[in-house]
C-alpha atoms as a PDB file:
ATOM      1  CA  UNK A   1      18.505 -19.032  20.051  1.00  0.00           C
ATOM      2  CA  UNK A   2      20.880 -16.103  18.503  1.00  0.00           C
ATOM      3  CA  UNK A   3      20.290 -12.833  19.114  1.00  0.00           C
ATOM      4  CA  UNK A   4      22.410  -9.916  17.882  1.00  0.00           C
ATOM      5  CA  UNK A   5      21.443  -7.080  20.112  1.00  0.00           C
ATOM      6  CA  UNK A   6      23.515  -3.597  21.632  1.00  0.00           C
ATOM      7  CA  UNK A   7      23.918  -3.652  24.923  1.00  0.00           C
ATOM      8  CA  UNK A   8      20.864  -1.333  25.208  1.00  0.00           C
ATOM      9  CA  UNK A   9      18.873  -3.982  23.731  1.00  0.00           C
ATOM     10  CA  UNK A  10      18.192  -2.655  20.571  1.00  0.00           C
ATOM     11  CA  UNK A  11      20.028  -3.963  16.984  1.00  0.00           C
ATOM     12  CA  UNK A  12      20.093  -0.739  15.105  1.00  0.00           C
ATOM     13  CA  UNK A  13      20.173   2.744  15.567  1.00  0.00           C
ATOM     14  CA  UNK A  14      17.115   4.533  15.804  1.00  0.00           C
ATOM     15  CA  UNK A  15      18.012   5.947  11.620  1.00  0.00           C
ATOM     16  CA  UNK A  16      18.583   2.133  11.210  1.00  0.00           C
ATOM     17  CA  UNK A  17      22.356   2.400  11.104  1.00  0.00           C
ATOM     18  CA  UNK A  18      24.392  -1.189  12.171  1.00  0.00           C
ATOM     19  CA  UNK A  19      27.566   0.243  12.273  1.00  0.00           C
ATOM     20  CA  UNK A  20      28.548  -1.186  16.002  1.00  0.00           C
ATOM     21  CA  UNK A  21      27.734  -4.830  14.394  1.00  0.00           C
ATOM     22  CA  UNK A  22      29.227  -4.235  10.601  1.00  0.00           C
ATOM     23  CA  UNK A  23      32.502  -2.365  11.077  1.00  0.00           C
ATOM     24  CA  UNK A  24      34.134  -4.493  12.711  1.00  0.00           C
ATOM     25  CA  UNK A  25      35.917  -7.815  11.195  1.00  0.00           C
ATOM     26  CA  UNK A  26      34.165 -10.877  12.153  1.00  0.00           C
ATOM     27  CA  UNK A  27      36.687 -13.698  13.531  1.00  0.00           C
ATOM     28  CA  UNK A  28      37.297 -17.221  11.691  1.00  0.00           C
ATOM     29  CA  UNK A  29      34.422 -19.031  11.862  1.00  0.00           C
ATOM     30  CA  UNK A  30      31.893 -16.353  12.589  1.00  0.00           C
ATOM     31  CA  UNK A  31      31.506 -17.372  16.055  1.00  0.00           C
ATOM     32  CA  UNK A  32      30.230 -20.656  15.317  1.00  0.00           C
ATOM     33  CA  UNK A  33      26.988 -19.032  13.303  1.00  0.00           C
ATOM     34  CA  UNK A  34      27.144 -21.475  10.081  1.00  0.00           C
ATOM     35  CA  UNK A  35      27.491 -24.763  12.810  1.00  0.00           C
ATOM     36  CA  UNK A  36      24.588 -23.272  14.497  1.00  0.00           C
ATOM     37  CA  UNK A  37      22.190 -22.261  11.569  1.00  0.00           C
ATOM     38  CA  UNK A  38      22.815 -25.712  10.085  1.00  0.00           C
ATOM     39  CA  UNK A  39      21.707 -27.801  13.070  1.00  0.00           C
ATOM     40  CA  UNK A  40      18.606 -25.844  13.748  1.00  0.00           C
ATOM     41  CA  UNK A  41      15.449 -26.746  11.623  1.00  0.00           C
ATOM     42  CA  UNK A  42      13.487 -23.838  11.671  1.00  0.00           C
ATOM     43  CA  UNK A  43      14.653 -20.055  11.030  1.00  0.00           C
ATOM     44  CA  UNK A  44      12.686 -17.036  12.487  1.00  0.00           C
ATOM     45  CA  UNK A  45      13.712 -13.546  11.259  1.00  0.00           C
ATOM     46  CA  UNK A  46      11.827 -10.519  11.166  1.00  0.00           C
ATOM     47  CA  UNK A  47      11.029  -8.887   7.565  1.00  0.00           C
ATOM     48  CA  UNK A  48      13.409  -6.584   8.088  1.00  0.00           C
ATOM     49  CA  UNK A  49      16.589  -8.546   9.223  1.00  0.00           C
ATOM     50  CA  UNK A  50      15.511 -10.664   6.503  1.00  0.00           C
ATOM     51  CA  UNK A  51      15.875  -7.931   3.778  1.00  0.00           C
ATOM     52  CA  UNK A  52      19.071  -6.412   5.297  1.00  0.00           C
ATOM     53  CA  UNK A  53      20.755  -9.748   6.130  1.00  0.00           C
ATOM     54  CA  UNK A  54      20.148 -10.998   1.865  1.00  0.00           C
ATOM     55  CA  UNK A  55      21.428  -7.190   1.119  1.00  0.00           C
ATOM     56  CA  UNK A  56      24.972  -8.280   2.956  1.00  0.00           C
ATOM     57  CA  UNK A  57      25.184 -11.201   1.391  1.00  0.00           C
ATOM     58  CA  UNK A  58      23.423 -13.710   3.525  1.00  0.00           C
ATOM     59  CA  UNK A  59      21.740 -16.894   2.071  1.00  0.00           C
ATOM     60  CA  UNK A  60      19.270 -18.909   3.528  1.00  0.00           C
ATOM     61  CA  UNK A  61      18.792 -22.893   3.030  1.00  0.00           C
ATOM     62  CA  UNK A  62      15.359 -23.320   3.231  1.00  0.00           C
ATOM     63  CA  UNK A  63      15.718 -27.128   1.165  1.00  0.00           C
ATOM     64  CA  UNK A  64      17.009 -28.676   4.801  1.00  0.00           C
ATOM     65  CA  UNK A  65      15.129 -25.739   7.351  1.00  0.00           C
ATOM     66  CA  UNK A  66      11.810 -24.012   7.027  1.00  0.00           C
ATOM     67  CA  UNK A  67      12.329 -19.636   7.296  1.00  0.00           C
ATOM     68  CA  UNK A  68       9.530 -17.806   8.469  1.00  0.00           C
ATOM     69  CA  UNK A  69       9.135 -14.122   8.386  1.00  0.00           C
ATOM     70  CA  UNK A  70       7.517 -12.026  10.620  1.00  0.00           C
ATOM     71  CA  UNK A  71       6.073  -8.412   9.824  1.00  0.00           C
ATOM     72  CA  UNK A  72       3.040  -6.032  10.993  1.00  0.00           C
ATOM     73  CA  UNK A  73       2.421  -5.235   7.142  1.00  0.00           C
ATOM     74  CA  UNK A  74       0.346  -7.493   4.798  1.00  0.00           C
ATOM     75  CA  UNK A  75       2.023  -9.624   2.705  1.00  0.00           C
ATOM     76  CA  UNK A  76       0.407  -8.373  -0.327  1.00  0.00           C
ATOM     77  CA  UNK A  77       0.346  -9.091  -3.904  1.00  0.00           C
ATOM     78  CA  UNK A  78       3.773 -11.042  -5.066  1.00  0.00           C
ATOM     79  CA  UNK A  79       4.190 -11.806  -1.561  1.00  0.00           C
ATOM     80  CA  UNK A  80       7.529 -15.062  -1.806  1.00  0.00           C
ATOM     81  CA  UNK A  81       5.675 -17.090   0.788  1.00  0.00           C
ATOM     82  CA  UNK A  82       8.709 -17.925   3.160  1.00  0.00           C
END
């Protein structure tokens, strides 16, 4: 399991602001994140995350690992089906 989270338990300010986890430089190798999302087959991310992690830049493999998002809203019309 990986779990970004303050030390107060929360991941973003309560305006939604990441600053304590963006601002700073992230080390060679990410702290092993690409090893770990690679060997895992299944990805669970909130709506969300999801949105704000593809905003930075992320990309998600779904051709080797099934991603599932989780929300309290409907999915809706034109809903991507993750």
């Amino acid at each position: 399991m990986h779990i970004a989270t303050s030390a107060d338990g929360y991941i973003a300010r309560p305006d939604g602001d990441l600053e304590w986890l963006t601002k700073r430089r992230a080390p060679k190798g990410f702290y092993g994140i690409g090893k770990f999302m690679n060997s895992i087959d299944t990805k669970l991310l909130g709506r969300k995350t999801y949105d704000l992690s593809v905003q930075m830049g992320a990309k998600f493999d779904t051709k080797n690992s099934a991603l599932r998002l989780l929300s309290s809203a409907s999915a809706g019309v034109g809903a991507s089906g993750c």
